[in-house]
PDB file of N, CA and C in Angstrom:
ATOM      1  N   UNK A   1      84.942 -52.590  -6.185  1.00  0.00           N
ATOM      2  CA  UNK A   1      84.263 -51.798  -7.174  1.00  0.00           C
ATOM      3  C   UNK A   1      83.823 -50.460  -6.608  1.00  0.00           C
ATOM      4  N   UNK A   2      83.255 -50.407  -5.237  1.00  0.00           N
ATOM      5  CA  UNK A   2      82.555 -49.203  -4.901  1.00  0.00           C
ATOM      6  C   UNK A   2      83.676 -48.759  -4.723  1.00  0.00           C
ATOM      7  N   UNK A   3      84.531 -48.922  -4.418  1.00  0.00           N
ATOM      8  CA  UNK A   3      86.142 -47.945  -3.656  1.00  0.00           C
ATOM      9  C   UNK A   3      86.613 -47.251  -4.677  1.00  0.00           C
ATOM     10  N   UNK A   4      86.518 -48.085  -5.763  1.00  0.00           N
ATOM     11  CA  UNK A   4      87.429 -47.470  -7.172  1.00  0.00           C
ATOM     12  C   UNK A   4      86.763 -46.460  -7.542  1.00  0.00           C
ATOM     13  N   UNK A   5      84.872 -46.802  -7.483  1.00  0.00           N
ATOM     14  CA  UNK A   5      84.280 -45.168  -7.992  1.00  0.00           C
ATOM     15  C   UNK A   5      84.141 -44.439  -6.930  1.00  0.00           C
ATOM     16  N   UNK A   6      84.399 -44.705  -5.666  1.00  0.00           N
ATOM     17  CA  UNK A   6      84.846 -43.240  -4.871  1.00  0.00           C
ATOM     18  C   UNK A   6      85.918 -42.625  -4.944  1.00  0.00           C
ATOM     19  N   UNK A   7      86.921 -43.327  -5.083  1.00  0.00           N
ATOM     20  CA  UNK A   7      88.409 -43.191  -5.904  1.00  0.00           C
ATOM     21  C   UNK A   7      87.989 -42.314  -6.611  1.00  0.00           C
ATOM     22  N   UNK A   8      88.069 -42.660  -7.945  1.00  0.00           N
ATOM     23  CA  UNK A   8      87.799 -41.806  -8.953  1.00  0.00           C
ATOM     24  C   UNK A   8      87.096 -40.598  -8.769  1.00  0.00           C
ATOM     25  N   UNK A   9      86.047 -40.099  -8.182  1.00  0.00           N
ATOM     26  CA  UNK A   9      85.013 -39.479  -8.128  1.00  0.00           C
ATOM     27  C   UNK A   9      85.727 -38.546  -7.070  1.00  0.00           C
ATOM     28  N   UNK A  10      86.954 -38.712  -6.097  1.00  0.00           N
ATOM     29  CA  UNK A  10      87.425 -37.946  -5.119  1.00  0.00           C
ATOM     30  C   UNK A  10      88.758 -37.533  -6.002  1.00  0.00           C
ATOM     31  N   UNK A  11      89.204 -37.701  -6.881  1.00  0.00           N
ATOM     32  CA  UNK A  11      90.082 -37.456  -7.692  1.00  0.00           C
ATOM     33  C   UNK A  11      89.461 -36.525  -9.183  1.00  0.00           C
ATOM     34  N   UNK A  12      88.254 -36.241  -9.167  1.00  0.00           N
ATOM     35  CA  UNK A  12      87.919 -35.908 -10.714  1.00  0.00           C
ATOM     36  C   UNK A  12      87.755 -34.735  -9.533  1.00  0.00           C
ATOM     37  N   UNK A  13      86.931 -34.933  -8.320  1.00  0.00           N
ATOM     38  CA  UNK A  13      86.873 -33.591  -7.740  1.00  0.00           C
ATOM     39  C   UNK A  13      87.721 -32.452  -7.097  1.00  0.00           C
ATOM     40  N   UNK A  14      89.008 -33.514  -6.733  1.00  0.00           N
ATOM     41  CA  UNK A  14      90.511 -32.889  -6.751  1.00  0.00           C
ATOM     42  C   UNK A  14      90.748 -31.804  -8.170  1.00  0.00           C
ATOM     43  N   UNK A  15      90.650 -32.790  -9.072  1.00  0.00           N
ATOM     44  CA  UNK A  15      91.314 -31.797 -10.126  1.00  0.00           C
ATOM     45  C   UNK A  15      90.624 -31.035 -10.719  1.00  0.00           C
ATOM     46  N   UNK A  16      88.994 -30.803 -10.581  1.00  0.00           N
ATOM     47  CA  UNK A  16      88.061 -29.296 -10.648  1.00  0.00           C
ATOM     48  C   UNK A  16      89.062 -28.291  -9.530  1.00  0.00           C
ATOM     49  N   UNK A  17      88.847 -28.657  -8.194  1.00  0.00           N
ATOM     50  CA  UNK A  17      89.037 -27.984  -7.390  1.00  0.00           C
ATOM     51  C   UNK A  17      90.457 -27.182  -7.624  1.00  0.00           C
ATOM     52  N   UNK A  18      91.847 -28.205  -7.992  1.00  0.00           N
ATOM     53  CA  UNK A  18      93.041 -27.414  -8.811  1.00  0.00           C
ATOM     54  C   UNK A  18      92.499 -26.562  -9.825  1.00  0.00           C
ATOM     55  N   UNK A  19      91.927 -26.917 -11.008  1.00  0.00           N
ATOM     56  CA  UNK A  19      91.611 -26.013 -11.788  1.00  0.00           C
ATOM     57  C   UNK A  19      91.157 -24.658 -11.734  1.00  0.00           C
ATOM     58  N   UNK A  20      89.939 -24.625 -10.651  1.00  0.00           N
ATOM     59  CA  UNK A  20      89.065 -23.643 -10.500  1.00  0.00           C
ATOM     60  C   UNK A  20      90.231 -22.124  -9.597  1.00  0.00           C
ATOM     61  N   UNK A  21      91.278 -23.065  -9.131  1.00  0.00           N
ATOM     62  CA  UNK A  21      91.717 -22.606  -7.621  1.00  0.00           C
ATOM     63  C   UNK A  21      93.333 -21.854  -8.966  1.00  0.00           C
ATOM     64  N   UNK A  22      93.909 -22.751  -9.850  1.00  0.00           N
ATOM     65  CA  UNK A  22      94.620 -21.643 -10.482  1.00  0.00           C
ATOM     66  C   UNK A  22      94.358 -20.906 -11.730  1.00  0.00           C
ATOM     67  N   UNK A  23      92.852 -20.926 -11.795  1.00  0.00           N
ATOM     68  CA  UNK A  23      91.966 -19.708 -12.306  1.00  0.00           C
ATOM     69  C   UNK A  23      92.166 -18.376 -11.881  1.00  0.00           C
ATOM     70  N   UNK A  24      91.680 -18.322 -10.756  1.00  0.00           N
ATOM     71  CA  UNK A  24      91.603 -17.515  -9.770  1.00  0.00           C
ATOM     72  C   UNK A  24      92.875 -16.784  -9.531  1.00  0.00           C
ATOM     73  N   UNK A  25      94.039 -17.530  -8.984  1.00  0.00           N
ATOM     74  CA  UNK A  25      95.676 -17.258  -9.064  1.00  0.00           C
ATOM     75  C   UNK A  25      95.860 -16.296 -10.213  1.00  0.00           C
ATOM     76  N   UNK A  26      95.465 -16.722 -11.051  1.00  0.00           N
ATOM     77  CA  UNK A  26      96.016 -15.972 -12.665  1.00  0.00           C
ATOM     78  C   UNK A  26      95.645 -15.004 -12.806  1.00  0.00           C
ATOM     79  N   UNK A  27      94.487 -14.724 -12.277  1.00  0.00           N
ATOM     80  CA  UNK A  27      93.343 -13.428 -12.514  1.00  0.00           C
ATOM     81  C   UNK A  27      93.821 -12.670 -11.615  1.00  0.00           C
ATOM     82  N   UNK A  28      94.151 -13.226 -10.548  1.00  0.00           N
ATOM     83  CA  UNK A  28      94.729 -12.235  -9.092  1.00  0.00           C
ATOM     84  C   UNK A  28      96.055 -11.775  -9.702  1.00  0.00           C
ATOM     85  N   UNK A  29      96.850 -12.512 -10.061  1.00  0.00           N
ATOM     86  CA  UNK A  29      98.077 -12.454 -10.599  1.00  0.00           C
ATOM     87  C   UNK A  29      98.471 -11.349 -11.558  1.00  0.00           C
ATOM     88  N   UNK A  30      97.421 -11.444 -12.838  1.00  0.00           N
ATOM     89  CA  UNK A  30      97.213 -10.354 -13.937  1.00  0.00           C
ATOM     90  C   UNK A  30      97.442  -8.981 -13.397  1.00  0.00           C
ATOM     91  N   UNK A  31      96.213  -8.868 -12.566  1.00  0.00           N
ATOM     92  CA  UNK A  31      95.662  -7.552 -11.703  1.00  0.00           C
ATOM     93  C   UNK A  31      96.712  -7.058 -10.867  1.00  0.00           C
ATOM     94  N   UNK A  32      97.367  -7.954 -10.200  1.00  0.00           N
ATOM     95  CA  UNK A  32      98.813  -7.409  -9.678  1.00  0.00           C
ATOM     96  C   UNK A  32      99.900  -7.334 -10.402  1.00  0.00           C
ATOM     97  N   UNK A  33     100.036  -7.638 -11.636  1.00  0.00           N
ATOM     98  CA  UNK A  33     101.370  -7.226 -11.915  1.00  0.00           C
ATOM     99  C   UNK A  33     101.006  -5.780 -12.996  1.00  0.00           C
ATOM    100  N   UNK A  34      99.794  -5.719 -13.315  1.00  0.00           N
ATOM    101  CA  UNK A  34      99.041  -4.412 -13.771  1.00  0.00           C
ATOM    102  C   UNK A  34      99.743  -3.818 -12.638  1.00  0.00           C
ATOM    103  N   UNK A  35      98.850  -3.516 -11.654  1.00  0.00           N
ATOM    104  CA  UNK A  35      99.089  -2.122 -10.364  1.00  0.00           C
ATOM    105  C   UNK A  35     100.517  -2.057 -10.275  1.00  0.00           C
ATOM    106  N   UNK A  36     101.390  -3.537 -10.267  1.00  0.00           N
ATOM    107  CA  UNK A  36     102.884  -3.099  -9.907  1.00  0.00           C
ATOM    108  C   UNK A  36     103.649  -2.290 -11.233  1.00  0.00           C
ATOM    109  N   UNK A  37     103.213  -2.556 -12.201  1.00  0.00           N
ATOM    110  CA  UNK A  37     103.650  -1.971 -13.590  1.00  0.00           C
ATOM    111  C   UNK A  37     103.433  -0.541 -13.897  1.00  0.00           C
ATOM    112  N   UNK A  38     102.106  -0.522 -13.197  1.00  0.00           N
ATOM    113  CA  UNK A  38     101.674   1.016 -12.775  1.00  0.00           C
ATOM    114  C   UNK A  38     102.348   2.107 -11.995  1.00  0.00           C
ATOM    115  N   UNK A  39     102.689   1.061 -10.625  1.00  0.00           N
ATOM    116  CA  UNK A  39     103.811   2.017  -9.772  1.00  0.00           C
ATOM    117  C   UNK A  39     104.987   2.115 -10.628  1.00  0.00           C
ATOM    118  N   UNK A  40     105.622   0.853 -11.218  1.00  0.00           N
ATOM    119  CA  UNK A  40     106.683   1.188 -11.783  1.00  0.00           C
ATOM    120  C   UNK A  40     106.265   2.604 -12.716  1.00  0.00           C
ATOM    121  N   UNK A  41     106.177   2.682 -13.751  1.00  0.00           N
ATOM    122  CA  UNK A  41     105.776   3.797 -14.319  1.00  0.00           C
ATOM    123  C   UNK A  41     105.421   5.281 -13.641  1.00  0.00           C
ATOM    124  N   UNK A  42     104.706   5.155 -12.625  1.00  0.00           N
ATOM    125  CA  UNK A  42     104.700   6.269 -12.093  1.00  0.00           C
ATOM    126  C   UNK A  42     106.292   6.942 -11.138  1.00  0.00           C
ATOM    127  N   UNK A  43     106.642   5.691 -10.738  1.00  0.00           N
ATOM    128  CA  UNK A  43     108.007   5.472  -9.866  1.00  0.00           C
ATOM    129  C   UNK A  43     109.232   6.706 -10.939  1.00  0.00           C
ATOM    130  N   UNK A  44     109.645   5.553 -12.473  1.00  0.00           N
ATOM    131  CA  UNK A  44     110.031   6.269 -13.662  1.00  0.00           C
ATOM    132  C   UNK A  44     110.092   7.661 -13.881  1.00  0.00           C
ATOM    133  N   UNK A  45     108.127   8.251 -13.581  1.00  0.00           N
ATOM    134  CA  UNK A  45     107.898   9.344 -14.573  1.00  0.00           C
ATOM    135  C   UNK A  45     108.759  10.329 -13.036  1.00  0.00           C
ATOM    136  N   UNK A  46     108.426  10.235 -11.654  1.00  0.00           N
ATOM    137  CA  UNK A  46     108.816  10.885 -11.112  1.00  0.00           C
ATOM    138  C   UNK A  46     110.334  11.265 -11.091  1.00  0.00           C
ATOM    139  N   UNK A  47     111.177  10.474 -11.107  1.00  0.00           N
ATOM    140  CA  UNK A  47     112.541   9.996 -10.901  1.00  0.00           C
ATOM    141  C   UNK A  47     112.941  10.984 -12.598  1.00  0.00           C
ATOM    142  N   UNK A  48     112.211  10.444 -13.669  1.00  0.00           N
ATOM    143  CA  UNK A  48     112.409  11.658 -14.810  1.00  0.00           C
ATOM    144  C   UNK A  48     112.081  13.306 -14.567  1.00  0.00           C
ATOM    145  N   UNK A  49     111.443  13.212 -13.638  1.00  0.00           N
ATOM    146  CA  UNK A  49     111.026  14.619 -13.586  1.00  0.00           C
ATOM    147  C   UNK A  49     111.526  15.385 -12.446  1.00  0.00           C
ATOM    148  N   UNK A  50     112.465  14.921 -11.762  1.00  0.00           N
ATOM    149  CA  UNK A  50     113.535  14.954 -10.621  1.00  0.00           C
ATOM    150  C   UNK A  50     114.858  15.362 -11.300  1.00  0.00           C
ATOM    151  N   UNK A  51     115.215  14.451 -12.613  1.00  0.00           N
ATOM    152  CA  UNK A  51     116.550  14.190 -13.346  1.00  0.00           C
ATOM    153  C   UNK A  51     116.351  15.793 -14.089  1.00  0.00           C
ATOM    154  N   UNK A  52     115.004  15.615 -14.021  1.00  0.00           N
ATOM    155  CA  UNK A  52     114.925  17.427 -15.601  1.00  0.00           C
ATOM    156  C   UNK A  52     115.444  18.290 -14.841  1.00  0.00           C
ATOM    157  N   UNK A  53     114.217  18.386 -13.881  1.00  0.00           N
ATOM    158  CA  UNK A  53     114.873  19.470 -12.790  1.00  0.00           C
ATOM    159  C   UNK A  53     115.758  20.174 -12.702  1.00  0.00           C
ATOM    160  N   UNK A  54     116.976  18.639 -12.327  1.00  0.00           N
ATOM    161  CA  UNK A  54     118.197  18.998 -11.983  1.00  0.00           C
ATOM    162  C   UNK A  54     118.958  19.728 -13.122  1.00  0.00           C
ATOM    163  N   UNK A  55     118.759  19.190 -13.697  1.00  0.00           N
ATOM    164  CA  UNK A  55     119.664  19.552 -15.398  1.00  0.00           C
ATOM    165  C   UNK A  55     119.093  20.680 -16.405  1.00  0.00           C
ATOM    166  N   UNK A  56     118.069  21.423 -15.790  1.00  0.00           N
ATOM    167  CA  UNK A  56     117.602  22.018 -16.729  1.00  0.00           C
ATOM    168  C   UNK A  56     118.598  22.957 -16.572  1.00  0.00           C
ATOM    169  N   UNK A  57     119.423  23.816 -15.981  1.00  0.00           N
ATOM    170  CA  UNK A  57     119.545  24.641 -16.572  1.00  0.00           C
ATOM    171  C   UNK A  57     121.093  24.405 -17.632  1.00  0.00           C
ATOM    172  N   UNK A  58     121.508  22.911 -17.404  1.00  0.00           N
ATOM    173  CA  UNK A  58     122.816  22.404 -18.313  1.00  0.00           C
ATOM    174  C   UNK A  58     122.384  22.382 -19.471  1.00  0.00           C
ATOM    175  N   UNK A  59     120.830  21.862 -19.851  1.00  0.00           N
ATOM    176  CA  UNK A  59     120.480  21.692 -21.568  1.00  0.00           C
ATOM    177  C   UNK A  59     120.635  23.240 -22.106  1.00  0.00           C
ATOM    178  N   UNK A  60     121.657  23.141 -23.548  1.00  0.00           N
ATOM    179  CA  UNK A  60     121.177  24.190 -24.115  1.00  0.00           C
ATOM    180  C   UNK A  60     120.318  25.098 -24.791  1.00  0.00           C
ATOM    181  N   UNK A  61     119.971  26.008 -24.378  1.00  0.00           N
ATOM    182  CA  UNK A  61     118.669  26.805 -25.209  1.00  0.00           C
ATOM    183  C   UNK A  61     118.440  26.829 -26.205  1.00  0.00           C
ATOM    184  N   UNK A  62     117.057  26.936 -26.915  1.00  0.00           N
ATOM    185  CA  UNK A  62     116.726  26.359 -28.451  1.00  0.00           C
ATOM    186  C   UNK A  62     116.735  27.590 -29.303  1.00  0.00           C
ATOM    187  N   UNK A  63     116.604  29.001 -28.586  1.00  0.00           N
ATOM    188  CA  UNK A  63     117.332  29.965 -28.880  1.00  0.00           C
ATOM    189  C   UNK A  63     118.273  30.646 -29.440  1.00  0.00           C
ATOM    190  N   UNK A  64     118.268  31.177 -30.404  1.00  0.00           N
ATOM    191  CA  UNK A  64     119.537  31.277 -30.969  1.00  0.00           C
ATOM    192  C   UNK A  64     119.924  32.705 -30.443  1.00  0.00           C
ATOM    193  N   UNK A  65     120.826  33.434 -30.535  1.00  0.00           N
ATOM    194  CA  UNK A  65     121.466  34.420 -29.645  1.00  0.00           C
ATOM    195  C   UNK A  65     121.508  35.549 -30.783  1.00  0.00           C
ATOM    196  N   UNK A  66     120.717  36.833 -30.442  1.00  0.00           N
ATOM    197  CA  UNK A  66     120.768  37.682 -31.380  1.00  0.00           C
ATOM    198  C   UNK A  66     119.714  37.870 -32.544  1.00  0.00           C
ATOM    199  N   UNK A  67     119.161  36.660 -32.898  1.00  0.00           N
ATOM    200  CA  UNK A  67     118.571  37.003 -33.926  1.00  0.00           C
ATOM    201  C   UNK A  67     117.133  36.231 -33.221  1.00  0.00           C
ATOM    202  N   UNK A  68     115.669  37.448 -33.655  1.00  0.00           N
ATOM    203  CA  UNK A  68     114.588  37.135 -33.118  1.00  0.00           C
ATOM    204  C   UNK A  68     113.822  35.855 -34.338  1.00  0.00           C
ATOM    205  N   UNK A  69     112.875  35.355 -33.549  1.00  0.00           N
ATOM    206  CA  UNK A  69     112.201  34.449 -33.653  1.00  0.00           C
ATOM    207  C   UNK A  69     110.811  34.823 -35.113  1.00  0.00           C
ATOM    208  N   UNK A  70     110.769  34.408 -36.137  1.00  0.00           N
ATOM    209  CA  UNK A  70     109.531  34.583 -37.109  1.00  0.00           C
ATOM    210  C   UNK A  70     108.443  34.400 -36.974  1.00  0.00           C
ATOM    211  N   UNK A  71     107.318  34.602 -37.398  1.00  0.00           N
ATOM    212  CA  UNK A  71     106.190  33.922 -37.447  1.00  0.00           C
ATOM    213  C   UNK A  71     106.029  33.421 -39.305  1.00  0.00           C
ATOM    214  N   UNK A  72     105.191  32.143 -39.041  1.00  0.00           N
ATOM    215  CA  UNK A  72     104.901  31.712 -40.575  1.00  0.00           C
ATOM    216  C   UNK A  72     104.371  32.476 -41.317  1.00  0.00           C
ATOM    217  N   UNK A  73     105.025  32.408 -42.793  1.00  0.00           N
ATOM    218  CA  UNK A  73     104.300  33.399 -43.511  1.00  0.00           C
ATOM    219  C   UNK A  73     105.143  35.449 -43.788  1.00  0.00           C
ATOM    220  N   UNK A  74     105.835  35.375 -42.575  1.00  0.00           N
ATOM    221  CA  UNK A  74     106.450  36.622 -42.436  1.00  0.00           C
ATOM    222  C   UNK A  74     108.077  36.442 -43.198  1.00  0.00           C
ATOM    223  N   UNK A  75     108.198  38.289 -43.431  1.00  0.00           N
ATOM    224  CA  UNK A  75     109.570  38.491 -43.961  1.00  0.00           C
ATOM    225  C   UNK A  75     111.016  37.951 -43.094  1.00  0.00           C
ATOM    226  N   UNK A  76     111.369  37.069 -43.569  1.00  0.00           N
ATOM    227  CA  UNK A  76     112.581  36.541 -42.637  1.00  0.00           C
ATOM    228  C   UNK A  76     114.252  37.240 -43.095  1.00  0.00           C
ATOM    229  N   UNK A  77     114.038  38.238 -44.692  1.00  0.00           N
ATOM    230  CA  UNK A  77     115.306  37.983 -44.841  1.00  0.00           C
ATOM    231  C   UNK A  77     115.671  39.330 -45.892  1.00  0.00           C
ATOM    232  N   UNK A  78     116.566  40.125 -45.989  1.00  0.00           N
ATOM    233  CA  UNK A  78     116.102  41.132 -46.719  1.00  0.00           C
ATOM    234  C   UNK A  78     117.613  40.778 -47.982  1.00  0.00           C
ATOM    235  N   UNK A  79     117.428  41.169 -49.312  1.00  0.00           N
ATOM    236  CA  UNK A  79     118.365  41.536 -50.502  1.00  0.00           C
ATOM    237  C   UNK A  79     119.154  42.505 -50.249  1.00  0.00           C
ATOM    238  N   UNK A  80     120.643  42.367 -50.258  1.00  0.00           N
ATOM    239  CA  UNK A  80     121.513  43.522 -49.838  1.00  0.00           C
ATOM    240  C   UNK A  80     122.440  43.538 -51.121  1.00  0.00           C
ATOM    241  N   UNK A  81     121.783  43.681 -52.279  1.00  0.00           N
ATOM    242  CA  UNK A  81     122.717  43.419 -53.349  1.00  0.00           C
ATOM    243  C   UNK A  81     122.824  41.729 -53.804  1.00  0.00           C
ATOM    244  N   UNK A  82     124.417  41.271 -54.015  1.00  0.00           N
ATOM    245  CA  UNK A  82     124.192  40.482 -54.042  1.00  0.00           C
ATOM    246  C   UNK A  82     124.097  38.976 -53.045  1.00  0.00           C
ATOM    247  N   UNK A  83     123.913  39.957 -51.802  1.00  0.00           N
ATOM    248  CA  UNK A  83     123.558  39.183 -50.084  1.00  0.00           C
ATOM    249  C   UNK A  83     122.767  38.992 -50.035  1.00  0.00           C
ATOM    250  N   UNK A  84     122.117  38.066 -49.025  1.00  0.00           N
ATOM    251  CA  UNK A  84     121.077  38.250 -48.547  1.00  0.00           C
ATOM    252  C   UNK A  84     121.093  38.563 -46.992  1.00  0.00           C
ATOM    253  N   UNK A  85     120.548  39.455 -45.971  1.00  0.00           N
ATOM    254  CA  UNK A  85     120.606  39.777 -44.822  1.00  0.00           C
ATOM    255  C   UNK A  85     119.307  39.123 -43.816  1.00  0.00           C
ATOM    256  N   UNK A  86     119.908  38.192 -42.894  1.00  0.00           N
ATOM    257  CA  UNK A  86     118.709  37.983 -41.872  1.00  0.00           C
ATOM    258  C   UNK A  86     118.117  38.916 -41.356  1.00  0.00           C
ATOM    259  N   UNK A  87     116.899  39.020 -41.345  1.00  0.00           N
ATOM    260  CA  UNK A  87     116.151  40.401 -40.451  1.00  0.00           C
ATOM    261  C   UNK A  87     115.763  38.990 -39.068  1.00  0.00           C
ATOM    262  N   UNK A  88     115.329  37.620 -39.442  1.00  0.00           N
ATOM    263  CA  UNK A  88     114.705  37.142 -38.146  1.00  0.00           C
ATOM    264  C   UNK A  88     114.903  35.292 -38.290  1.00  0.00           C
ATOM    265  N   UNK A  89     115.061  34.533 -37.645  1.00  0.00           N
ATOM    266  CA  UNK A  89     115.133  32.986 -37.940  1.00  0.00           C
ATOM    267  C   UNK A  89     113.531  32.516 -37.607  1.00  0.00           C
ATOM    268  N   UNK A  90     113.495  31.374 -38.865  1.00  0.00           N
ATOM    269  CA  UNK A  90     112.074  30.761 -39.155  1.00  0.00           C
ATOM    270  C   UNK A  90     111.823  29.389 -37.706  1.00  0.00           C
ATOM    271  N   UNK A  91     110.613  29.678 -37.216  1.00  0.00           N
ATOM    272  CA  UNK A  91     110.538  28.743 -35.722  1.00  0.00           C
ATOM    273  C   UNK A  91     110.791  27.336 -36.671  1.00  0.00           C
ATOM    274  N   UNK A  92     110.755  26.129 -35.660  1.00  0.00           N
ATOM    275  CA  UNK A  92     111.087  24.780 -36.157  1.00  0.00           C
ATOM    276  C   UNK A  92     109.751  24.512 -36.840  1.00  0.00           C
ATOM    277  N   UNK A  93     109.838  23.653 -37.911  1.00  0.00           N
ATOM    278  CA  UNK A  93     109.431  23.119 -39.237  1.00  0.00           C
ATOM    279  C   UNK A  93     108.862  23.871 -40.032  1.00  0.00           C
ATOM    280  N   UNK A  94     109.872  24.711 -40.102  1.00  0.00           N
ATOM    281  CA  UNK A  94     109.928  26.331 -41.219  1.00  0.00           C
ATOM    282  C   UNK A  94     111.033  26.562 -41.448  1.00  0.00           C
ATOM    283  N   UNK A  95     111.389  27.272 -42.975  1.00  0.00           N
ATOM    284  CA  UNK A  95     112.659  27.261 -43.334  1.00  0.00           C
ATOM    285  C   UNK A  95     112.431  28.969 -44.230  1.00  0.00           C
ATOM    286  N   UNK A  96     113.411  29.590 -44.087  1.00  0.00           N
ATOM    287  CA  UNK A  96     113.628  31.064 -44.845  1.00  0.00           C
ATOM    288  C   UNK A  96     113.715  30.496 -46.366  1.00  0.00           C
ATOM    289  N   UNK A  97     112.748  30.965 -47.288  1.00  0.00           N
ATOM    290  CA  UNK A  97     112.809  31.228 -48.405  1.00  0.00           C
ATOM    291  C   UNK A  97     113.412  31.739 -49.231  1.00  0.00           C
ATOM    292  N   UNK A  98     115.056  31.259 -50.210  1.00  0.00           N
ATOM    293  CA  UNK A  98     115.887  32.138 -50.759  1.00  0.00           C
ATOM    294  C   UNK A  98     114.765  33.487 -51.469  1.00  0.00           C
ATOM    295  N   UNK A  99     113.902  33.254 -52.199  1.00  0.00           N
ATOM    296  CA  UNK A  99     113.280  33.118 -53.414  1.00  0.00           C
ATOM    297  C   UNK A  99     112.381  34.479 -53.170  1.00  0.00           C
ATOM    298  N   UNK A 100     111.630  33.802 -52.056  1.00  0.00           N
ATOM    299  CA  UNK A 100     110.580  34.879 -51.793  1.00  0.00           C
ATOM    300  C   UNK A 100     110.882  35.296 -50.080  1.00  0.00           C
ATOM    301  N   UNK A 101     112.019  35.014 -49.988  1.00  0.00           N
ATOM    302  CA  UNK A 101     112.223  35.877 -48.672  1.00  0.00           C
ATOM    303  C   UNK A 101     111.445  35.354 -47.170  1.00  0.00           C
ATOM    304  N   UNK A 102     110.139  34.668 -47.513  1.00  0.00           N
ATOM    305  CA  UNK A 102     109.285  34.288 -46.392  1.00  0.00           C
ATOM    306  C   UNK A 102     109.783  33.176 -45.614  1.00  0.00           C
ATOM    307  N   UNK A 103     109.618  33.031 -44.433  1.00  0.00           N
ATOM    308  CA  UNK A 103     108.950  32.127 -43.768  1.00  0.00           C
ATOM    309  C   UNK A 103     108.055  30.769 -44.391  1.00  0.00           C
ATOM    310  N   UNK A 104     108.273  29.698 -44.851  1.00  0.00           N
ATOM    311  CA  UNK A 104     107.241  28.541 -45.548  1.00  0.00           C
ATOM    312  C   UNK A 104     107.919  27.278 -44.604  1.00  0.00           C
TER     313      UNK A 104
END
């Protein structure tokens, strides 16, 4: 009888002691694959910013050749009869106005 409840009693304290012990593991575990996820990412952003570098001057310019750049709101386009003549191109998420000529 006494053996069985030391038995028992050395076995309930075994399996706190597992428990408590891959608590701990998991939490350590979390926290490291955070920081390694971190380097990765930083690893990435560098290695992207190495790749630009190299290639910047292969991407083509957003520039268009010849004709200057608008501001919103301004004359982009003049009536030549029954033409119409670019005086300037509208920057991105702006479009030349048949109508009223502007920049909107």
């Amino acid at each position: 009888m006494e053996s069985s409840g030391i038995l028992i009693g050395l076995i309930i304290v075994g399996l706190f002691t597992v428990m408590c012990c891959g608590q701990v593991s998991q939490e350590l575990s979390s926290d490291e694959t955070q920081l390694s996820q971190q380097e990765a990412e930083k690893d990435l952003v560098e290695a992207m910013a190495v790749l630009l570098g190299r290639y910047q001057t292969h991407l083509p310019s957003t520039e268009k050749r010849g004709i200057a750049q608008c501001a919103m709101g301004s004359r982009c386009a003049v009536r030549l009869g029954p033409r119409i003549g670019k005086l300037c191109d509208c920057g991105r998420g702006s479009n030349c106005n048949s109508f009223l000529l502007k920049c909107i």
